[in-house]
N, C-alpha and C. Protein backbone atom coordinates (compact mmCIF):
# COMPACT_ATOMS: atom_id res chain seq x y z
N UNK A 1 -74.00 -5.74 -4.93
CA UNK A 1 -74.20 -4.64 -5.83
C UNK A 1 -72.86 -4.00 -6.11
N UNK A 2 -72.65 -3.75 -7.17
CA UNK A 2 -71.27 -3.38 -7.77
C UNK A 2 -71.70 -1.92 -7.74
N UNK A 3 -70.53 -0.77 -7.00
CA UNK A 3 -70.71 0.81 -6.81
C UNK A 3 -69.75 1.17 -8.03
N UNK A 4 -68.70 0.12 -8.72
CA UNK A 4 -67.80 0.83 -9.31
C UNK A 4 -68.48 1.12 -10.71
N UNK A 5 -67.55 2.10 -11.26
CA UNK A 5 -68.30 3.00 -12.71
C UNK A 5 -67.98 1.61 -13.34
N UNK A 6 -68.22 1.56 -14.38
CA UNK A 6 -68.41 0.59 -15.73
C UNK A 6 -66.87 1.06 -16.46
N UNK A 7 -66.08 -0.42 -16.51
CA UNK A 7 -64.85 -0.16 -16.79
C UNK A 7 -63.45 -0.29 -16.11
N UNK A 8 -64.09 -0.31 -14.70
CA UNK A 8 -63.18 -0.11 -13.55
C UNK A 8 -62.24 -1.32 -13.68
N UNK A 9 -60.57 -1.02 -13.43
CA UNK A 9 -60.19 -1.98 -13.30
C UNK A 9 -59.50 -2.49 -11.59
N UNK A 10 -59.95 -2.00 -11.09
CA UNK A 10 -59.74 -1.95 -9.48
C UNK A 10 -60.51 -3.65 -9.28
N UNK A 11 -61.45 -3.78 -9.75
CA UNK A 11 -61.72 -5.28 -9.25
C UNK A 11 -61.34 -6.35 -10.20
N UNK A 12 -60.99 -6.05 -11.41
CA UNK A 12 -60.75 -6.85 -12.48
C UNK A 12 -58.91 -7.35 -11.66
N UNK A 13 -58.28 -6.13 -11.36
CA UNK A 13 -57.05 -6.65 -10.91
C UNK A 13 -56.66 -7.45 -9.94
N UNK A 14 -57.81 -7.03 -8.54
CA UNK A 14 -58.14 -8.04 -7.28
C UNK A 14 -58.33 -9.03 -7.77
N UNK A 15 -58.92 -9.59 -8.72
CA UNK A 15 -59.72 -11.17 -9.15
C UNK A 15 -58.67 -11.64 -9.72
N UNK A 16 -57.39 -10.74 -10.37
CA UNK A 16 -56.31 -11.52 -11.36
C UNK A 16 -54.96 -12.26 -10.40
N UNK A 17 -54.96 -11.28 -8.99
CA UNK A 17 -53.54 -11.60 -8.27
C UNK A 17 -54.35 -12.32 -7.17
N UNK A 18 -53.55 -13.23 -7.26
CA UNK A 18 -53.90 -14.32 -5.70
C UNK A 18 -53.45 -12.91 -4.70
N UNK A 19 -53.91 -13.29 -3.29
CA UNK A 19 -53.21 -12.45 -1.96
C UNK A 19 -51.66 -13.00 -1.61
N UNK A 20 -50.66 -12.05 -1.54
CA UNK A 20 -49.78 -12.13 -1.25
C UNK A 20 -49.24 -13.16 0.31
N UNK A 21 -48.86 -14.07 -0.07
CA UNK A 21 -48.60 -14.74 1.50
C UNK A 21 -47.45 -13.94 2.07
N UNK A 22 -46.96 -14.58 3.63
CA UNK A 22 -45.87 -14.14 3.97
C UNK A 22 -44.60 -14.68 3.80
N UNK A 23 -44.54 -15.95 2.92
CA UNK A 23 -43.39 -17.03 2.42
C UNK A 23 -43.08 -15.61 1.28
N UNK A 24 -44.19 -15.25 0.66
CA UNK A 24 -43.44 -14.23 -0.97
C UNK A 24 -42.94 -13.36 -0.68
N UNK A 25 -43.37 -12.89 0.69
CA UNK A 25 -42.61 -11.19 0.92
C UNK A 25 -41.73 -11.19 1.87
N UNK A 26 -41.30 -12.75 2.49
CA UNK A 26 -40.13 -12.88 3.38
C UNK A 26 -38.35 -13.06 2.51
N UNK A 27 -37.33 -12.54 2.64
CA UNK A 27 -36.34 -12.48 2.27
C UNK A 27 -36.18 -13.86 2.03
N UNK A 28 -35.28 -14.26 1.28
CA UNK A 28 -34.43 -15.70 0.59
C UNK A 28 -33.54 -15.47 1.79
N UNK A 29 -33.63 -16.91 2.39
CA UNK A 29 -32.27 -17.43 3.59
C UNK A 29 -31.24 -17.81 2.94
N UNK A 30 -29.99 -17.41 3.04
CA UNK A 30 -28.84 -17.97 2.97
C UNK A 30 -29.00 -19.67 3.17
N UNK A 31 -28.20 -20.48 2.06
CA UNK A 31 -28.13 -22.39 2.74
C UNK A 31 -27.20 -22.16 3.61
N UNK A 32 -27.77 -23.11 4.72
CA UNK A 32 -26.44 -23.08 5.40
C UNK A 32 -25.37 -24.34 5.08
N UNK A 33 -24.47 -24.01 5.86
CA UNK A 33 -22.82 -24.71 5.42
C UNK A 33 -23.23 -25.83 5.04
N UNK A 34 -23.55 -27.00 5.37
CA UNK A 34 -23.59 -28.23 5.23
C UNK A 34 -24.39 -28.42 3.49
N UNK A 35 -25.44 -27.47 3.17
CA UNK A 35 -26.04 -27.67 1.91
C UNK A 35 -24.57 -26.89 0.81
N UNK A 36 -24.20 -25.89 1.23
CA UNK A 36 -23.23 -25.66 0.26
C UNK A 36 -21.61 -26.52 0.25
N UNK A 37 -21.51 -27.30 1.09
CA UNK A 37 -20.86 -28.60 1.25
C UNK A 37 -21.78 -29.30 -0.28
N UNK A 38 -22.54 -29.82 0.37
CA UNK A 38 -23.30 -30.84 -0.35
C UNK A 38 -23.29 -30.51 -1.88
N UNK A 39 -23.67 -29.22 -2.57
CA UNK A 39 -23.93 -28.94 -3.46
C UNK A 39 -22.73 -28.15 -4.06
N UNK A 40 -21.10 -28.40 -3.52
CA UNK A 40 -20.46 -27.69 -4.06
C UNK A 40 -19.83 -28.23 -5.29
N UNK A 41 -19.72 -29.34 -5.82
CA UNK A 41 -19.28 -30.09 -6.70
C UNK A 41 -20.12 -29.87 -7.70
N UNK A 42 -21.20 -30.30 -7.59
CA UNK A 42 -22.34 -30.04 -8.54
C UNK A 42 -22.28 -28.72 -9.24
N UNK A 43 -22.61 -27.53 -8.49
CA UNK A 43 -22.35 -26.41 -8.74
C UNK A 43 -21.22 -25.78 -9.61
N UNK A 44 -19.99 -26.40 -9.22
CA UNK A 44 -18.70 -25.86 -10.26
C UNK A 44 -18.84 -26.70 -11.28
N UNK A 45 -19.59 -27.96 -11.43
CA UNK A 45 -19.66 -28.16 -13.10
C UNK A 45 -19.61 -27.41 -13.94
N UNK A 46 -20.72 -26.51 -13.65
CA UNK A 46 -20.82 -25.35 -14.39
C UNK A 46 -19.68 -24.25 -14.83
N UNK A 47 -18.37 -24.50 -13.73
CA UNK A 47 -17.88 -22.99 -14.19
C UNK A 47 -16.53 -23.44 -15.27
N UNK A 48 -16.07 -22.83 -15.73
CA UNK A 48 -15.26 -22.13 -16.75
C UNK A 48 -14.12 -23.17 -16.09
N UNK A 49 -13.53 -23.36 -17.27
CA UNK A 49 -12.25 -24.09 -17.14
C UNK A 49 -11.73 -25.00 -16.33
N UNK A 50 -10.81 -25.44 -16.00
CA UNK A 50 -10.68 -26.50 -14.37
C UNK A 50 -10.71 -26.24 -13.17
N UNK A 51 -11.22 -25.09 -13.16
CA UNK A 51 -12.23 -24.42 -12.10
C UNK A 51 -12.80 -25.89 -10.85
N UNK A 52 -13.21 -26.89 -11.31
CA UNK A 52 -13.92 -27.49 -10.84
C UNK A 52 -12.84 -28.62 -10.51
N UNK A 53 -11.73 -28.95 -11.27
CA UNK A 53 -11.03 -29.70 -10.84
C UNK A 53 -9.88 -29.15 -9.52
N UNK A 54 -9.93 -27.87 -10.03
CA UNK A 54 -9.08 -27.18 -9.05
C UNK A 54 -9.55 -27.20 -7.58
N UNK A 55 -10.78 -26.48 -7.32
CA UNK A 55 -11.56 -26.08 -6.26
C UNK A 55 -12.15 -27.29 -5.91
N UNK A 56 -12.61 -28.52 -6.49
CA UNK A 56 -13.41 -29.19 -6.17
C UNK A 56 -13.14 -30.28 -4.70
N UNK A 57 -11.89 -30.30 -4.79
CA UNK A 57 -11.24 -30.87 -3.56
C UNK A 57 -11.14 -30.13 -1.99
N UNK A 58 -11.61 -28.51 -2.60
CA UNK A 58 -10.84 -27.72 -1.23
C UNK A 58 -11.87 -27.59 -0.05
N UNK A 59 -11.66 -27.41 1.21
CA UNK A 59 -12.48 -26.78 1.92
C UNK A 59 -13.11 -26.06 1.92
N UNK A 60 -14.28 -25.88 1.90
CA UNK A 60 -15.24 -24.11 2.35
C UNK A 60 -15.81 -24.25 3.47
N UNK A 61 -15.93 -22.74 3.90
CA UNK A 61 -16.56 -22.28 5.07
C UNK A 61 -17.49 -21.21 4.42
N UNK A 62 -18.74 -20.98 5.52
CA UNK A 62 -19.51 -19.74 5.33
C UNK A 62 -19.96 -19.34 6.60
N UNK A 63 -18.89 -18.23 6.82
CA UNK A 63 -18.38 -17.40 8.25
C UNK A 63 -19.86 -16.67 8.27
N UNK A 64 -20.26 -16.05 7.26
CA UNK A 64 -21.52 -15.43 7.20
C UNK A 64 -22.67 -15.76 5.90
N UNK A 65 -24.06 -15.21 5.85
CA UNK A 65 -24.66 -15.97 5.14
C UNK A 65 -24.38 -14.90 4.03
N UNK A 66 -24.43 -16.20 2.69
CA UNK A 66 -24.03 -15.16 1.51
C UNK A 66 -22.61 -15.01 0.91
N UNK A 67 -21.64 -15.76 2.12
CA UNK A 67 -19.88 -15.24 1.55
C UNK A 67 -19.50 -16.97 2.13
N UNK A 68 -18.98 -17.29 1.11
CA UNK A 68 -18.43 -18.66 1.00
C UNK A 68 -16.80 -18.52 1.25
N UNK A 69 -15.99 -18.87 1.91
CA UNK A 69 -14.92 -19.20 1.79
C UNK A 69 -14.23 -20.37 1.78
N UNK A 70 -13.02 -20.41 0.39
CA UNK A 70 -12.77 -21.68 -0.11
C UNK A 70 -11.37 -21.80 0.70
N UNK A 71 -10.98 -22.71 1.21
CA UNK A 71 -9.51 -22.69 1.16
C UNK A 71 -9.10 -23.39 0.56
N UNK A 72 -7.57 -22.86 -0.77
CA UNK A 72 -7.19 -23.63 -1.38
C UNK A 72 -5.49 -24.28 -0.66
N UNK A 73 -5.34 -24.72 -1.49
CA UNK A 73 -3.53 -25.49 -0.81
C UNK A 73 -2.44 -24.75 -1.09
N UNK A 74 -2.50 -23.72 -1.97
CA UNK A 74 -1.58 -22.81 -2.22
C UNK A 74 -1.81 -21.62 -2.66
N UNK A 75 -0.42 -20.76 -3.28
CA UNK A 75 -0.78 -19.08 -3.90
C UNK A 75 -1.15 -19.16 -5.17
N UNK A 76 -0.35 -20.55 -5.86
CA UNK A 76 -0.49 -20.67 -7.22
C UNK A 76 -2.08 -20.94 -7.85
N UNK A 77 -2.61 -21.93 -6.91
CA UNK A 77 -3.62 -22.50 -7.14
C UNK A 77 -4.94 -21.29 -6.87
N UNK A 78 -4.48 -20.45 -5.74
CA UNK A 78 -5.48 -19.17 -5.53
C UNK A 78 -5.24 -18.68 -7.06
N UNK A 79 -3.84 -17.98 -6.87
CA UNK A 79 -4.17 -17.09 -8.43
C UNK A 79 -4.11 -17.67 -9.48
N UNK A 80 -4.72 -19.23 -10.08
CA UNK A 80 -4.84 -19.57 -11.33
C UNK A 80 -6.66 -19.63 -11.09
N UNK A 81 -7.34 -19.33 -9.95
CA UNK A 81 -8.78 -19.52 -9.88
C UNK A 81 -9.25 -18.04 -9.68
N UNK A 82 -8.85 -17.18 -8.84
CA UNK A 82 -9.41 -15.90 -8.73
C UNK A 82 -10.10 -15.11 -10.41
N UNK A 83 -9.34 -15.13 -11.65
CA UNK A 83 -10.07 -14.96 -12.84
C UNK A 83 -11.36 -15.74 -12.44
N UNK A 84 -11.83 -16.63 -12.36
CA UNK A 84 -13.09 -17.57 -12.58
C UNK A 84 -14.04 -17.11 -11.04
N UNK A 85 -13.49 -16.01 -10.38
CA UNK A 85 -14.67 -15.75 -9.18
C UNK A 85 -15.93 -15.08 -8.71
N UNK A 86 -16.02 -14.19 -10.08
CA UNK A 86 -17.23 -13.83 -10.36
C UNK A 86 -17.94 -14.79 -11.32
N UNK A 87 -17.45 -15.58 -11.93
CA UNK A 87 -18.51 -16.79 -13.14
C UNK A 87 -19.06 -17.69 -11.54
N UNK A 88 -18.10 -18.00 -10.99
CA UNK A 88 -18.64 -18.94 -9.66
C UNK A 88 -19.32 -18.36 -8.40
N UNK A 89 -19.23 -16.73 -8.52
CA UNK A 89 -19.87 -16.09 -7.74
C UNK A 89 -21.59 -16.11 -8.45
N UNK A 90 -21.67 -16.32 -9.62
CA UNK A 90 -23.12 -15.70 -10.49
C UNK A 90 -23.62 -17.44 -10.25
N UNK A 91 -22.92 -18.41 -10.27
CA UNK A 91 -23.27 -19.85 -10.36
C UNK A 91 -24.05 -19.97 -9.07
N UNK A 92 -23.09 -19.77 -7.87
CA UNK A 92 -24.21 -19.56 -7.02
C UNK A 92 -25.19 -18.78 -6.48
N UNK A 93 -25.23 -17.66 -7.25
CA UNK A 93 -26.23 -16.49 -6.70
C UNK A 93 -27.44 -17.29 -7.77
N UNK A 94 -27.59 -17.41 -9.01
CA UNK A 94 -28.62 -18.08 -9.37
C UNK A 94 -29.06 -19.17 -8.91
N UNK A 95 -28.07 -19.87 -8.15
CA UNK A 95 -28.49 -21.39 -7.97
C UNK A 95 -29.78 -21.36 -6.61
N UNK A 96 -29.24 -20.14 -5.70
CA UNK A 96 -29.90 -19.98 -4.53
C UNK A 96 -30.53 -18.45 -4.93
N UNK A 97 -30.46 -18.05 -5.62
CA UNK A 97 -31.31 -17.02 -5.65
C UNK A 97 -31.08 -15.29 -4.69
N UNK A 98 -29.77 -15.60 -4.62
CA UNK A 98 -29.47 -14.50 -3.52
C UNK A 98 -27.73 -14.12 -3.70
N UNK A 99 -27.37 -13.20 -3.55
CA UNK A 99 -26.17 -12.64 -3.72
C UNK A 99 -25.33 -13.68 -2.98
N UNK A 100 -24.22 -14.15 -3.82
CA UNK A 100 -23.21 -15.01 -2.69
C UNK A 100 -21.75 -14.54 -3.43
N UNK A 101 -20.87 -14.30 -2.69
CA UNK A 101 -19.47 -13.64 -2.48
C UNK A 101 -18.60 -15.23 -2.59
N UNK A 102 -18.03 -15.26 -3.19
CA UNK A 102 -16.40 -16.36 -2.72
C UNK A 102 -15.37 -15.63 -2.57
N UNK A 103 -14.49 -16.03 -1.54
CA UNK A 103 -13.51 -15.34 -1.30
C UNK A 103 -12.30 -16.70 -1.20
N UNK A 104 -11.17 -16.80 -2.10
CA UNK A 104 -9.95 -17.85 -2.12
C UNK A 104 -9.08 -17.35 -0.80
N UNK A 105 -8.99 -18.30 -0.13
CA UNK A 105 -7.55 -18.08 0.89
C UNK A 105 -7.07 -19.65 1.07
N UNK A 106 -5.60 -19.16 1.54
CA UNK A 106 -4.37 -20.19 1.15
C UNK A 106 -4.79 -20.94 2.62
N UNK A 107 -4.92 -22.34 2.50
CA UNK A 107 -4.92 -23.42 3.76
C UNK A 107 -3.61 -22.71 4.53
N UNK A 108 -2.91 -22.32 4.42
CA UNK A 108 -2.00 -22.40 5.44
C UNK A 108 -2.32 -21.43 6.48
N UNK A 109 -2.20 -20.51 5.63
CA UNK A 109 -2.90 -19.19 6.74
C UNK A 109 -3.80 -19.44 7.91
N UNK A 110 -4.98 -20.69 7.44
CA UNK A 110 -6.14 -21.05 7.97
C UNK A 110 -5.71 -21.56 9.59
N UNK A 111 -4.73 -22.72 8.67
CA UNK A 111 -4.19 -23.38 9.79
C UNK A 111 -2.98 -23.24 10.56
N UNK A 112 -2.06 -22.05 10.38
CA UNK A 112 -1.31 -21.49 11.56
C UNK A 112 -1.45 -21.90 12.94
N UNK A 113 -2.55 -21.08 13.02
CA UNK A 113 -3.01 -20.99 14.58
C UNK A 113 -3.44 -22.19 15.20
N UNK A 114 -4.05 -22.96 14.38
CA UNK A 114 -3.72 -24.57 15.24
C UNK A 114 -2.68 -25.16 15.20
N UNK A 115 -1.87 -25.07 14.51
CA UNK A 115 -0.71 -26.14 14.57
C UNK A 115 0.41 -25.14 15.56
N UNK A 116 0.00 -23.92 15.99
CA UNK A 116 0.97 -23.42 17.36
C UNK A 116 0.66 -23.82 18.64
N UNK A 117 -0.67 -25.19 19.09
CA UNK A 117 -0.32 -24.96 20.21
C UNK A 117 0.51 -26.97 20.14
N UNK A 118 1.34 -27.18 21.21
CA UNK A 118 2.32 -28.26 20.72
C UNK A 118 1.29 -29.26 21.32
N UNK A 119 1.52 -30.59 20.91
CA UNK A 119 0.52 -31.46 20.65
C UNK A 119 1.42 -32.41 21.83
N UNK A 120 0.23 -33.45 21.92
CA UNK A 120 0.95 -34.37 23.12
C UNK A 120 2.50 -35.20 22.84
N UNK A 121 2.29 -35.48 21.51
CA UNK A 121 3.09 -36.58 21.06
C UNK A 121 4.47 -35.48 21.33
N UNK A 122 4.94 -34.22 20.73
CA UNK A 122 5.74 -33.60 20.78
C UNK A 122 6.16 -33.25 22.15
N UNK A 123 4.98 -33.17 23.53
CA UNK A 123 5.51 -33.05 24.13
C UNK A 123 6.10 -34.64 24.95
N UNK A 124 5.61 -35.66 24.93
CA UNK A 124 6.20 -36.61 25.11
C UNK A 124 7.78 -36.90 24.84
N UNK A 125 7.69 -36.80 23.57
CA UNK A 125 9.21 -36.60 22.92
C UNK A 125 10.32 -35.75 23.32
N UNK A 126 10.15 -34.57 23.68
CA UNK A 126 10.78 -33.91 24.42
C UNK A 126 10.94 -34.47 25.75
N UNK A 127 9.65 -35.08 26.99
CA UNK A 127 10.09 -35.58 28.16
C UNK A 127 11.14 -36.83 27.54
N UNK A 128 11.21 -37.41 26.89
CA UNK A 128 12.18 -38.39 26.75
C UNK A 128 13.22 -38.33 26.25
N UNK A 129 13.48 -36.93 25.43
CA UNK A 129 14.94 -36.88 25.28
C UNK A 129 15.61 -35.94 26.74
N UNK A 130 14.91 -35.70 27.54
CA UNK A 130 15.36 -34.69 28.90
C UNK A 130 15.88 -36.11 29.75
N UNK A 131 15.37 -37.29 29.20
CA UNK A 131 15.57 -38.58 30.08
C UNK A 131 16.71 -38.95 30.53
N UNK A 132 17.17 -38.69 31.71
CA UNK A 132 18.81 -39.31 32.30
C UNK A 132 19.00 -40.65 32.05
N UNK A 133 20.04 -41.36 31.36
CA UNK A 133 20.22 -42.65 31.16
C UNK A 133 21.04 -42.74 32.21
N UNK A 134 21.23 -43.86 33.18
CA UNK A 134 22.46 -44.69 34.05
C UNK A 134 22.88 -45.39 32.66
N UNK A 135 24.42 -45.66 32.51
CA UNK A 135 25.13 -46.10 31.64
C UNK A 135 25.16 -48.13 32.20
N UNK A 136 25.10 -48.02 33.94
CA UNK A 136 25.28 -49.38 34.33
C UNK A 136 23.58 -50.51 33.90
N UNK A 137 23.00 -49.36 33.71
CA UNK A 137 21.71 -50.02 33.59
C UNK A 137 21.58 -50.44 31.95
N UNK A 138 22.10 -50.96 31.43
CA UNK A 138 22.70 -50.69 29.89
C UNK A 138 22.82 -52.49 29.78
N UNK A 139 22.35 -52.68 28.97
CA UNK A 139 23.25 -54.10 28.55
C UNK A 139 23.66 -54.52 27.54
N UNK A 140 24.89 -55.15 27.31
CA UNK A 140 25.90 -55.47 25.93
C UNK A 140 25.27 -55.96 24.87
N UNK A 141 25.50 -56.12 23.83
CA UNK A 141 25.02 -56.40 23.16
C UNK A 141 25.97 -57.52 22.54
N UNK A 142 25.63 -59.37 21.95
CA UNK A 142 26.23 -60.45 22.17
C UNK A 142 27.83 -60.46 21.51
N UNK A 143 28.38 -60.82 21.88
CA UNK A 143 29.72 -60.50 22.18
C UNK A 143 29.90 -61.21 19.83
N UNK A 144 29.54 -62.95 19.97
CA UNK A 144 28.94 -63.55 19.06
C UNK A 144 28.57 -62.98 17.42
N UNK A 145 29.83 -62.64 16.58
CA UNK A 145 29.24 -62.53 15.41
C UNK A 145 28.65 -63.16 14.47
N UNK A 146 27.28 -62.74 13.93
CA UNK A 146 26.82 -63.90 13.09
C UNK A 146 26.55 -62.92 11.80
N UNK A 147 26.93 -64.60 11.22
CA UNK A 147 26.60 -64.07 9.48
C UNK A 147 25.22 -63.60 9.27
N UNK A 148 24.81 -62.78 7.94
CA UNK A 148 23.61 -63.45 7.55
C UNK A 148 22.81 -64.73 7.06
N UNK A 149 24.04 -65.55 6.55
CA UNK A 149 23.47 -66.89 6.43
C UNK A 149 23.37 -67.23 7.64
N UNK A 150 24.05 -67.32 8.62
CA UNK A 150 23.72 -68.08 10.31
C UNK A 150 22.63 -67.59 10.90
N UNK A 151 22.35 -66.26 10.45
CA UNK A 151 20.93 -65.84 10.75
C UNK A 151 19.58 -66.58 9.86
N UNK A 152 20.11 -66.88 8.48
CA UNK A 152 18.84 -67.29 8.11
C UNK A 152 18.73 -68.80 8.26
N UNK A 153 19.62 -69.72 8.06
CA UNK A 153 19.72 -70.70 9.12
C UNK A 153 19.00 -71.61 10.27
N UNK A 154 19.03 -70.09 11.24
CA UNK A 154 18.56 -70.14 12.31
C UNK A 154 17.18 -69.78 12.02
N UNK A 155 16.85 -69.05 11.25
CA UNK A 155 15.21 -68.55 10.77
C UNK A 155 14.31 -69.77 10.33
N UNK A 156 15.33 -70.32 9.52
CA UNK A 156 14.87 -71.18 9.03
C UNK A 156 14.61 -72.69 9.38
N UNK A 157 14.78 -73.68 10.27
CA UNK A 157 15.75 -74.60 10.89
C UNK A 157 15.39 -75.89 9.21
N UNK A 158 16.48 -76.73 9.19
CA UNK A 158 16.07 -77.70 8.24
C UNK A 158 16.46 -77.05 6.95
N UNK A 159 17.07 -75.71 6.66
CA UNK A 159 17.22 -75.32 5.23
C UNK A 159 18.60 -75.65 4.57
N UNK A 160 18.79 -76.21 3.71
CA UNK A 160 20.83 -76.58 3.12
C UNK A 160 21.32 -75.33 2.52
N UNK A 161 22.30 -75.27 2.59
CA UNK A 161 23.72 -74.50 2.02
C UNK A 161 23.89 -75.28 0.94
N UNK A 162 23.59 -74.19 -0.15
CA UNK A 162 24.29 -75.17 -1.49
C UNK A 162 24.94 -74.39 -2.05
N UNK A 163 26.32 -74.50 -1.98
CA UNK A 163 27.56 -73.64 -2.73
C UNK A 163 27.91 -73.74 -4.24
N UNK A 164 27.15 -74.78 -4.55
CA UNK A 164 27.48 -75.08 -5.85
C UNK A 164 26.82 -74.02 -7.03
N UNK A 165 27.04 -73.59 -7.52
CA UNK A 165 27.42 -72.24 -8.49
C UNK A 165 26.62 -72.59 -10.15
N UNK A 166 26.49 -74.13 -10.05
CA UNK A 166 25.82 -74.30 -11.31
C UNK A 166 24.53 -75.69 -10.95
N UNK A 167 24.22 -75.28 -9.68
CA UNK A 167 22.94 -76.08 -8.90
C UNK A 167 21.84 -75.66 -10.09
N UNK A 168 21.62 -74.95 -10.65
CA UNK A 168 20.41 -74.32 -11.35
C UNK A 168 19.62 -73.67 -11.17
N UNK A 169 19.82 -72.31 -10.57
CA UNK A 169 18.94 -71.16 -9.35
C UNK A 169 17.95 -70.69 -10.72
């Protein structure tokens, strides 16, 4: 039995909206790193100028969800892309549906701090130039000068010497 007056739209509107799940009223997740890896090429198709040739090679990170950081190889290459960082900021906020930040920083900066601590090979190199040589432990080198032809000669065994100047080389 229907109590409502004639007209009502209180049930007409219940019957029009499905029930809200909890997928519709849960926040949009940030992708994580590996999908904005995946989809970063794709994505700068879209932007403005060589934008895509520029950036398309560089590293990114996403330290947090929502802020992408690119590292590029230089200052020049930062400030010929920073103009284009809000067109590539809107590329991916539509693409995922959620606010995303890029921020350009120079590879070097990045990598400072690893390349200060010294690596094996360097320290090897150093134990071997600290290396005491004995001079008697040394040996001559053949007293015996040889040509380069006597060397190739010998490289070669069975090969002739032809001095003649109009043999037909």
């Amino acid at each position: 039995m229907n109590l409502d007056p004639p007209g009502s739209t209180q049930t007409d509107s219940a019957a029009e909206s499905p029930p809200s799940s909890p997928a519709d009223t849960a926040p949009i997740a940030a992708p994580p790193i590996s999908q904005l890896r995946a989809e970063w090429i794709d994505t700068l198709t879209k932007a403005p100028g060589l934008t895509k040739n520029i950036l398309g090679s560089c590293d990114i990170d996403s330290p947090t969800p929502g802020h992408i950081v690119c590292h590029v190889s230089n200052e020049i290459t930062r400030d010929k892309c920073v103009a284009h960082v809000p067109a590539i900021q809107d590329l991916f906020s539509s693409r995922y549906g959620l606010p995303m930040t890029l921020e350009l920083t120079v590879e070097t900066a990045r990598t400072s701090t690893i390349d200060s601590a010294p690596s094996t090979s360097q320290e090897q190199s150093t134990d071997e130039a600290d290396e005491v040589i004995d001079p008697s432990e040394l040996t001559d080198a053949p007293v015996e000068a040889t040509s380069g032809v006597d060397r190739l000669t010998a490289a070669f065994p069975g090969a002739k010497i032809v001095d003649d100047p109009t043999a037909g080389y």
